[in-house]
N, C-alpha and C. Protein backbone atom coordinates (compact mmCIF):
# COMPACT_ATOMS: atom_id res chain seq x y z
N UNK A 1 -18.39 0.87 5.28
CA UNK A 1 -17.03 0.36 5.44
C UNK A 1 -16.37 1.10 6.61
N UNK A 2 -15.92 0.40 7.77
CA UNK A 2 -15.10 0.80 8.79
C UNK A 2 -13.66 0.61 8.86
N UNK A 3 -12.58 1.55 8.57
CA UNK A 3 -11.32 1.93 8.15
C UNK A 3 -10.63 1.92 9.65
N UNK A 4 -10.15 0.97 10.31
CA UNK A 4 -9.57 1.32 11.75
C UNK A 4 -8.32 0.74 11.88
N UNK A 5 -7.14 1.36 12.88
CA UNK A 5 -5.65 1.23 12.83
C UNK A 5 -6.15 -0.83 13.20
N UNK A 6 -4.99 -1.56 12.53
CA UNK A 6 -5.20 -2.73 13.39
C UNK A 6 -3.42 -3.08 13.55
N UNK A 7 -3.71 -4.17 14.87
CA UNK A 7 -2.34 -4.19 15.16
C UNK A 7 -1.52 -5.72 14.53
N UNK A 8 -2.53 -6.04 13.35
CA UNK A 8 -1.85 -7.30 12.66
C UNK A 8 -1.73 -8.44 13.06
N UNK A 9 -2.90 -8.82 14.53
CA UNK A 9 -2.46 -10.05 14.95
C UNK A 9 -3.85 -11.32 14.69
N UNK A 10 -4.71 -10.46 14.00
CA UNK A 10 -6.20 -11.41 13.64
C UNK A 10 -5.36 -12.16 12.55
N UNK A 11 -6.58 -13.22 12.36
CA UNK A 11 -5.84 -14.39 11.64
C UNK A 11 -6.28 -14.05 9.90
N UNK A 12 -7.32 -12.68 10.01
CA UNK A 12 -7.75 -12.85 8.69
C UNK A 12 -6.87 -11.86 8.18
N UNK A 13 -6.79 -10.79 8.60
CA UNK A 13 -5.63 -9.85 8.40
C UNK A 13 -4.30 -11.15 7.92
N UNK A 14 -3.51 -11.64 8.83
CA UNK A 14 -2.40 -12.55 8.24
C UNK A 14 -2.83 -13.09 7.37
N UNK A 15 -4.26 -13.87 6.84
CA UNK A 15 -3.98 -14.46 5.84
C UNK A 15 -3.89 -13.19 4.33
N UNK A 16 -4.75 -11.99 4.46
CA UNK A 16 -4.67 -10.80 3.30
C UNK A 16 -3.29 -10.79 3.47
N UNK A 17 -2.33 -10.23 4.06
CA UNK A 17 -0.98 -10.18 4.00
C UNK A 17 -0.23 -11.33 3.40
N UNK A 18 -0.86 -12.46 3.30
CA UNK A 18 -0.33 -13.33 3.22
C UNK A 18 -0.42 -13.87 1.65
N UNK A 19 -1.46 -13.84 0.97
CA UNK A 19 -2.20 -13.89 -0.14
C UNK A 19 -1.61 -12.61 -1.13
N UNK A 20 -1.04 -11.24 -0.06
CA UNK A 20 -0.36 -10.26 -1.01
C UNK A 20 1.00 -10.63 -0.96
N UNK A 21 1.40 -11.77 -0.46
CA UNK A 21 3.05 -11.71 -0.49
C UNK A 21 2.91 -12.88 -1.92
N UNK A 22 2.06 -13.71 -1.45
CA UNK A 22 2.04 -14.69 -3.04
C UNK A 22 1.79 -13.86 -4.07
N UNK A 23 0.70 -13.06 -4.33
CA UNK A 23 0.90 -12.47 -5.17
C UNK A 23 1.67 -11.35 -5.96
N UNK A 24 2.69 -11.11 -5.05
CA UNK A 24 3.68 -10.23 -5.85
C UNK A 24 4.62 -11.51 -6.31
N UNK A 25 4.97 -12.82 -5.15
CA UNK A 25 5.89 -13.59 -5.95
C UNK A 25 5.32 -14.15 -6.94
N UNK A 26 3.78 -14.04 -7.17
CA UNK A 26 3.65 -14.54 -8.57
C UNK A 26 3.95 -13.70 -9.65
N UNK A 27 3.87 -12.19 -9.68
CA UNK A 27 3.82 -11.40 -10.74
C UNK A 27 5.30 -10.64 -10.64
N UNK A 28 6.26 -11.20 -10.19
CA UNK A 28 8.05 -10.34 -9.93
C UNK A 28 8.68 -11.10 -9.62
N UNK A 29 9.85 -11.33 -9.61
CA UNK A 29 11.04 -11.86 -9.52
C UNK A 29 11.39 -11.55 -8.08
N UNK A 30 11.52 -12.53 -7.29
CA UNK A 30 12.17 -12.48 -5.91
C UNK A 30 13.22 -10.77 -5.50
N UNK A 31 13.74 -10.60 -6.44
CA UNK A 31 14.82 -9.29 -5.88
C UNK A 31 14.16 -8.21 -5.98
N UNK A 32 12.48 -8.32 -6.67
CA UNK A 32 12.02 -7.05 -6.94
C UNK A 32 11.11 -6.65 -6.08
N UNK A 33 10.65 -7.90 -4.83
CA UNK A 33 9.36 -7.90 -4.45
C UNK A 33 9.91 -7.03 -3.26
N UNK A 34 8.87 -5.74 -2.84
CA UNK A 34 9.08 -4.91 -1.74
C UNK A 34 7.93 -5.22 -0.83
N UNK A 35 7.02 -5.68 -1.30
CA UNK A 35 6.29 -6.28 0.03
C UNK A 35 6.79 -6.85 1.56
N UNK A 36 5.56 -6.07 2.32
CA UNK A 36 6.43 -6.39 3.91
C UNK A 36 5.99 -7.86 4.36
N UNK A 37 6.25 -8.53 5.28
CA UNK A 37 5.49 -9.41 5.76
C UNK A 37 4.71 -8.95 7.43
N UNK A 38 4.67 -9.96 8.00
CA UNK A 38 3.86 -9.19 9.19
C UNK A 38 4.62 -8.60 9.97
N UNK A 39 5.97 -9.38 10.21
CA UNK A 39 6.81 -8.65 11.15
C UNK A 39 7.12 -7.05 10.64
N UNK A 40 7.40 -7.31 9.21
CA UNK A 40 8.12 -5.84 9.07
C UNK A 40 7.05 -4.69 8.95
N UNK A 41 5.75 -5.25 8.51
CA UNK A 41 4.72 -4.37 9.25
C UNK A 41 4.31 -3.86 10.85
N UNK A 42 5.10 -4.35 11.21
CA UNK A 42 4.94 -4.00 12.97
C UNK A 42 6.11 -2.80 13.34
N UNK A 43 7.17 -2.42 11.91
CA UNK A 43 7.79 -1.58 13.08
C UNK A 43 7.19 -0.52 13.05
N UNK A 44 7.83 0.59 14.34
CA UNK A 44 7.04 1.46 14.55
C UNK A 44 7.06 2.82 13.22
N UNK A 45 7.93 2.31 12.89
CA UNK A 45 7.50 3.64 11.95
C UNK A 45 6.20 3.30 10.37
N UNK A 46 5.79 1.99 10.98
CA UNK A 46 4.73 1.86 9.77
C UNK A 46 3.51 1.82 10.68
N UNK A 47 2.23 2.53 10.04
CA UNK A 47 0.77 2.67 10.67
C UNK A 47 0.31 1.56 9.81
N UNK A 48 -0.73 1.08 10.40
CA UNK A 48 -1.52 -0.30 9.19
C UNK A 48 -2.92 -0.16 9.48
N UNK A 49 -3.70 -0.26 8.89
CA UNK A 49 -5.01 -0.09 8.60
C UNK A 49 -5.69 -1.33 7.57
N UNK A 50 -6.74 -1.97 8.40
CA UNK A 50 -7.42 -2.92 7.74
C UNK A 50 -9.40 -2.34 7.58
N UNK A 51 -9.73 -2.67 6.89
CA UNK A 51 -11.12 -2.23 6.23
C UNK A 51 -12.13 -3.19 6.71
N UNK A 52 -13.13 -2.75 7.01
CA UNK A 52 -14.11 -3.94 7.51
C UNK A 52 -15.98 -3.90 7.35
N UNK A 53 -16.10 -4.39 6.98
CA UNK A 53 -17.73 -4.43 6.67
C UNK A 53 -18.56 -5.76 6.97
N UNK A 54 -19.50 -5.41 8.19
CA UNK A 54 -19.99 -6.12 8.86
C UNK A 54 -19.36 -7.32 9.21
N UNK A 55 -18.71 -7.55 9.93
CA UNK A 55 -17.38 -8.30 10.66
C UNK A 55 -16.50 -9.02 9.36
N UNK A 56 -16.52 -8.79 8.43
CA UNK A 56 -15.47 -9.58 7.23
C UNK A 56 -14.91 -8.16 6.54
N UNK A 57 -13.60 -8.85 6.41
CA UNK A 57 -12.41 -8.23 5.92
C UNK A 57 -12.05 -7.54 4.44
N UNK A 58 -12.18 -6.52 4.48
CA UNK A 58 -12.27 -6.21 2.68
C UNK A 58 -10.88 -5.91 2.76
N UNK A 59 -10.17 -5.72 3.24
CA UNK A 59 -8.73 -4.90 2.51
C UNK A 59 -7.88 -4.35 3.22
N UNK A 60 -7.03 -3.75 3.14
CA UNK A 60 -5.74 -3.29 4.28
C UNK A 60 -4.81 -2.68 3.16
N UNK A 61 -3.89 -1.80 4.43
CA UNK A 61 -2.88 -0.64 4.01
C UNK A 61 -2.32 0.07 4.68
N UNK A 62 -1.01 0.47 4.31
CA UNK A 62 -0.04 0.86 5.38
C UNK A 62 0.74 2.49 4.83
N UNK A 63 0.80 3.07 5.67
CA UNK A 63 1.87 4.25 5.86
C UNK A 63 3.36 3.68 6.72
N UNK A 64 4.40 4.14 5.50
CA UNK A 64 5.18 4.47 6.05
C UNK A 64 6.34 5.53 6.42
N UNK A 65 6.60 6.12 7.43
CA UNK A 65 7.34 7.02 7.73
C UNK A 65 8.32 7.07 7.10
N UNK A 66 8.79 7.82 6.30
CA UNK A 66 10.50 8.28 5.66
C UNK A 66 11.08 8.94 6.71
N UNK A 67 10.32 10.42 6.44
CA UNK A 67 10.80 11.44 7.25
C UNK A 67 10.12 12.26 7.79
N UNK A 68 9.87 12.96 8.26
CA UNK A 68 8.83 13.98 8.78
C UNK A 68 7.91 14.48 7.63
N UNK A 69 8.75 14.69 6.73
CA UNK A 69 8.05 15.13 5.62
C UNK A 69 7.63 14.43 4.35
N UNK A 70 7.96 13.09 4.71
CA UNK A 70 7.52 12.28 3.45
C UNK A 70 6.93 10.53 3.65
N UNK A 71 6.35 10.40 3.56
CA UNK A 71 5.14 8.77 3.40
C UNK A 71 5.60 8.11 2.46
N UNK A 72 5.13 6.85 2.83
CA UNK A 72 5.35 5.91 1.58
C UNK A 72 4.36 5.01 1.88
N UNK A 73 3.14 5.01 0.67
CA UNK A 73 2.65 3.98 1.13
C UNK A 73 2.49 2.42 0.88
N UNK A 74 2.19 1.58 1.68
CA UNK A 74 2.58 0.21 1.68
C UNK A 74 1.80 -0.77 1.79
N UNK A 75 1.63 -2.04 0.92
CA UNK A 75 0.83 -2.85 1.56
C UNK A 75 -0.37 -3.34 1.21
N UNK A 76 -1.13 -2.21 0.10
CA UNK A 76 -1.97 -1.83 -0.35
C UNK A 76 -3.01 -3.18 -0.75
N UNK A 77 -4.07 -3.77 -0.96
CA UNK A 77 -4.55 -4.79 -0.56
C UNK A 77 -5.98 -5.01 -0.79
N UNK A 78 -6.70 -5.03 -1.93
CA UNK A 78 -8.37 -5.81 -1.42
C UNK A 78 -7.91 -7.31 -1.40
N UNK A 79 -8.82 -7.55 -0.70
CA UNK A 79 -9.37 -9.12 -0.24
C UNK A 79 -10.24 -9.47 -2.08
N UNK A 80 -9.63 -10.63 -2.40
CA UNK A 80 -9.45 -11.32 -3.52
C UNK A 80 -11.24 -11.24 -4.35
N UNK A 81 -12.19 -11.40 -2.87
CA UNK A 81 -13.67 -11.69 -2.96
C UNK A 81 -14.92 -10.01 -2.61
N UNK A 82 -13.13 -9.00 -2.62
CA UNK A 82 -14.21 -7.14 -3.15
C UNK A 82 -13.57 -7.06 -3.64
N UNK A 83 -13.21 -7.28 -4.73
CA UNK A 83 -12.22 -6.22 -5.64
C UNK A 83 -13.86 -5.50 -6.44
N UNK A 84 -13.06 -4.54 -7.04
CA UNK A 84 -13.99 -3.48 -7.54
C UNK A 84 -15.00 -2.72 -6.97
N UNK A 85 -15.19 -2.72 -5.63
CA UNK A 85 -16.10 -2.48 -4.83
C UNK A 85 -15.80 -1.35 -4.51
N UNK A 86 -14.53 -0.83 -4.62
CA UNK A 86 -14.21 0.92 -4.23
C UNK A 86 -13.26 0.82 -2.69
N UNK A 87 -13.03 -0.64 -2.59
CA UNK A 87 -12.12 -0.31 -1.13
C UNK A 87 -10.54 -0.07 -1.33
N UNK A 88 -9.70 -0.28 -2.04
CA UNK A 88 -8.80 0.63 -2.72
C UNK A 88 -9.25 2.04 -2.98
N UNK A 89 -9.96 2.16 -3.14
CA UNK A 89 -10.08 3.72 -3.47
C UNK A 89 -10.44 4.41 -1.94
N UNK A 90 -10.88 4.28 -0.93
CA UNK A 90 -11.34 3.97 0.29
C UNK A 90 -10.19 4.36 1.80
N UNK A 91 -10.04 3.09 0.94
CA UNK A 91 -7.93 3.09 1.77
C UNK A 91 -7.05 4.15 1.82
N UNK A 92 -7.22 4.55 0.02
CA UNK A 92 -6.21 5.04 -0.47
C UNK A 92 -6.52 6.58 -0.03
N UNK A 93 -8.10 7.18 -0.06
CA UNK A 93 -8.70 8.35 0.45
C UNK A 93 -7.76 8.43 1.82
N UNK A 94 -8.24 7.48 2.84
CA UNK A 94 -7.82 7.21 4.08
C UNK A 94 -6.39 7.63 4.13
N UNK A 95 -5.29 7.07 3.65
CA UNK A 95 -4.04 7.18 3.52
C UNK A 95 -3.64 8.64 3.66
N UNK A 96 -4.06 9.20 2.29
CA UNK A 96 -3.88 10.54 2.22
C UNK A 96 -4.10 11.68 2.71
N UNK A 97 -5.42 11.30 3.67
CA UNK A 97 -5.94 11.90 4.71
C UNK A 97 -4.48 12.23 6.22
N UNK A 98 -4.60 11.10 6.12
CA UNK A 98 -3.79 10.65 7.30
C UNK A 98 -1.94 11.79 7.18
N UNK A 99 -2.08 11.37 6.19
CA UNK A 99 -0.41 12.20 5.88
C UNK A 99 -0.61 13.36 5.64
N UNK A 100 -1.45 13.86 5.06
CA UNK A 100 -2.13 15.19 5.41
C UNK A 100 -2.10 15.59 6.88
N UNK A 101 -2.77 15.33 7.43
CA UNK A 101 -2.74 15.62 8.91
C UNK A 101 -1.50 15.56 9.87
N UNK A 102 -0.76 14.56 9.22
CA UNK A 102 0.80 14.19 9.56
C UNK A 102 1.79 15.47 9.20
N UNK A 103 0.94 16.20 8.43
CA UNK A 103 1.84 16.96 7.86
C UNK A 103 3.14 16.89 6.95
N UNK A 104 3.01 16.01 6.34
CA UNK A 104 3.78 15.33 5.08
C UNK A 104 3.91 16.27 3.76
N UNK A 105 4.59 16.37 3.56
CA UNK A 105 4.63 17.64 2.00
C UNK A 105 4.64 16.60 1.04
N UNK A 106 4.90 15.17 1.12
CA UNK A 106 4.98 14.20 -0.21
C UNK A 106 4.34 12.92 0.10
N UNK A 107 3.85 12.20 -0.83
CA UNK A 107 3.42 10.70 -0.16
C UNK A 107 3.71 10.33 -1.81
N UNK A 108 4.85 8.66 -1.42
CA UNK A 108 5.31 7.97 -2.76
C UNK A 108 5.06 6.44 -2.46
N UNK A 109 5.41 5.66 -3.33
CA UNK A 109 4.55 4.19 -3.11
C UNK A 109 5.99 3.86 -4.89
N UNK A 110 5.85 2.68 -4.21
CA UNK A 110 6.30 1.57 -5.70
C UNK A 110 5.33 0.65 -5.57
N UNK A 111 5.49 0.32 -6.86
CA UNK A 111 4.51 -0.81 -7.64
C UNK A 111 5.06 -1.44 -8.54
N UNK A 112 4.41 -2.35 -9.17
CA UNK A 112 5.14 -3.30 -9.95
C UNK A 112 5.24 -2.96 -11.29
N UNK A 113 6.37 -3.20 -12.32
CA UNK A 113 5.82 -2.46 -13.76
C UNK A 113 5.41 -3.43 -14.90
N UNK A 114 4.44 -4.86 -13.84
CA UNK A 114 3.90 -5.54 -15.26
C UNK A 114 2.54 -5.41 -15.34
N UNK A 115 1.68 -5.42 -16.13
CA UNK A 115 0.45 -5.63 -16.88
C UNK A 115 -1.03 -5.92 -15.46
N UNK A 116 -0.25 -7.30 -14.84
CA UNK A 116 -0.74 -7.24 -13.39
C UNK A 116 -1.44 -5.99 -12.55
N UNK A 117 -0.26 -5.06 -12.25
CA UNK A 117 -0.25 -3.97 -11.58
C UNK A 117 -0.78 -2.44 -12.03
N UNK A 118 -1.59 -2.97 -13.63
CA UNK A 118 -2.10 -1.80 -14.36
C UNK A 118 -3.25 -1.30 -12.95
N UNK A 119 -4.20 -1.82 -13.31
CA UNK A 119 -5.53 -1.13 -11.87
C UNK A 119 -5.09 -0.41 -10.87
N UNK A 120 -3.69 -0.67 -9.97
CA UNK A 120 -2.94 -0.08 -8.70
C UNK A 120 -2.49 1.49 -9.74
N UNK A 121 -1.78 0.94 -10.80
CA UNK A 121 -1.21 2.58 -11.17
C UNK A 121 -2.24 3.53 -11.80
N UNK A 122 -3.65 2.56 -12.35
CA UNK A 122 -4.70 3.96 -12.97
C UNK A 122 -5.17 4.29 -11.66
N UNK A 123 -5.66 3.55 -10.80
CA UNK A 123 -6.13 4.04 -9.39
C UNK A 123 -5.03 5.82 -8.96
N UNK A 124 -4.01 4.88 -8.52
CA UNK A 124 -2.63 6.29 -7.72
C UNK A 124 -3.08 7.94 -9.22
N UNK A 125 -3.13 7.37 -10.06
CA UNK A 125 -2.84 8.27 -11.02
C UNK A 125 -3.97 9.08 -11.09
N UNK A 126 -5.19 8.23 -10.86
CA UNK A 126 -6.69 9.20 -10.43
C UNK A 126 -6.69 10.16 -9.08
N UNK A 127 -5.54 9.85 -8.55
CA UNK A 127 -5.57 10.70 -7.17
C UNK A 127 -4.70 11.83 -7.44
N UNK A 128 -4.07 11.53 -8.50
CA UNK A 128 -2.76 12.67 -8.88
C UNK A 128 -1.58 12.51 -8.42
N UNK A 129 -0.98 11.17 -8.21
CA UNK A 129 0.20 10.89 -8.30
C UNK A 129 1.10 10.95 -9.92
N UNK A 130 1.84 11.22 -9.85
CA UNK A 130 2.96 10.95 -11.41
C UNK A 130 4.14 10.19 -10.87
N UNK A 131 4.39 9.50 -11.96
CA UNK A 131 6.02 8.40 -11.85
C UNK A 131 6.81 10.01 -11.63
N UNK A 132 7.78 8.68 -11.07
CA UNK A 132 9.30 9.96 -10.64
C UNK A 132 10.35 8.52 -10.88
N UNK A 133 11.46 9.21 -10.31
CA UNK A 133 12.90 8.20 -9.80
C UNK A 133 12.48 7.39 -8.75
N UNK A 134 13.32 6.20 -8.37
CA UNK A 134 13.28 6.38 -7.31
C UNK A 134 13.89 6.81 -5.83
N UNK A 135 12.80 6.97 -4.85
CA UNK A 135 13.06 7.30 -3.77
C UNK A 135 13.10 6.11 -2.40
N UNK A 136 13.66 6.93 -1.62
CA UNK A 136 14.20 6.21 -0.12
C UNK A 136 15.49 5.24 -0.53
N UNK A 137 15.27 4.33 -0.40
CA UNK A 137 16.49 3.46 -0.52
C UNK A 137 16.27 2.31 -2.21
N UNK A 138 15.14 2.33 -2.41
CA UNK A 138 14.84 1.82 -3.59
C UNK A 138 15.97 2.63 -4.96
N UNK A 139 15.88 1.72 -5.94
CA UNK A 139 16.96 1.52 -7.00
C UNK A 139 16.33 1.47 -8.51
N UNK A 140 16.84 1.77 -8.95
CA UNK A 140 16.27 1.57 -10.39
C UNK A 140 15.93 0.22 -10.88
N UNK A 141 14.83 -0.38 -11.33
CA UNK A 141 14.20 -1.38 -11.29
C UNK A 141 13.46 -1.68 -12.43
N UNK A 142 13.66 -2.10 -13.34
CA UNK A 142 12.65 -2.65 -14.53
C UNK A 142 11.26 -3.30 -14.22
N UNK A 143 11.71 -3.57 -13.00
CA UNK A 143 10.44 -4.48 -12.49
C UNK A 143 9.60 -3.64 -11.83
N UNK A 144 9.88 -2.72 -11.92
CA UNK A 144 9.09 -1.69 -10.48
C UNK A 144 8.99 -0.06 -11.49
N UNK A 145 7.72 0.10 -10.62
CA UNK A 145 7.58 1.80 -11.19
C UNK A 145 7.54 2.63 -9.61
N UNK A 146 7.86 4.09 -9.59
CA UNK A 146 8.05 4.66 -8.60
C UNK A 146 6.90 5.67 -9.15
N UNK A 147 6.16 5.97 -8.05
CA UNK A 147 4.86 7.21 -7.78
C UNK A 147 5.21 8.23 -6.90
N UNK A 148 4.78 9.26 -7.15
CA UNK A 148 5.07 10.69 -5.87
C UNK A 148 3.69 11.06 -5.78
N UNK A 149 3.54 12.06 -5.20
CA UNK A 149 2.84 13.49 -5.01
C UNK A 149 2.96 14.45 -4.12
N UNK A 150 2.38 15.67 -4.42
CA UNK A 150 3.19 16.61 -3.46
C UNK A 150 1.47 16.87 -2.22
N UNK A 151 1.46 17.15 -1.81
CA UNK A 151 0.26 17.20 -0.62
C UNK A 151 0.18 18.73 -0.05
């Protein structure tokens, strides 16, 4: 599996982004969904990373900048036809790597808080994330769970 920055303009990349925006509006209520679309993945303070094995697309994921000292990550994503294959886990290595090196003292992520979104929170929780409040501009949310960790 080859993990490399991409700049979001292949067509298979838009359609994974695209397939994760349906699927949060299938599993949340319009006011809850924090998913980006492509544009808001382009600003500069988000890095994006798509996954690739032998020219087809397994998955994608994003960092985003808070502050110097804190990540959020975003975006998070297998392709419908690897799930279970370990590229979430892959990504998510990748991610943490990355903010590590960034020099980040925290990396946090929201997720969704229905039944759906169980696999995303045992995954974060195998890496040693724990729920918190939430952070950045996010709000208290029934629909949503908030993750930290300290790095």
């Amino acid at each position: 599996m080859e993990i490399k920055l991409d700049d979001l303009t292949g067509s298979e990349v838009a359609e994974l982004v695209g397939e994760h925006l349906q699927s949060m509006a299938k599993h949340s209520p319009p006011e809850s969904i924090h998913a980006l679309n492509l544009e808001r993945l382009k600003k500069p303070e988000i890095t994006f990373w798509s996954a690739w094995e032998q020219g087809e697309l397994l998955g994608c994921g994003a960092l985003k900048e808070l502050d110097g000292q804190h990540g959020e990550i975003k975006s998070m994503r297998t392709s419908s036809s690897h799930l279970r294959k370990g590229v979430a886990k892959r990504l998510l290595q990748h991610i943490i790597e990355e903010a590590k090196q960034r020099g980040y003292q925290r990396l946090s992520l929201e997720t969704g808080s229905m039944y759906a979104f169980e696999p995303a929170k045992r995954l974060y929780a195998s890496y040693g994330f724990q729920y918190c409040k939430p952070f950045s501009d996010y709000i208290e949310d029934p629909n949503s769970v908030f993750m930290t960790m300290e790095l």
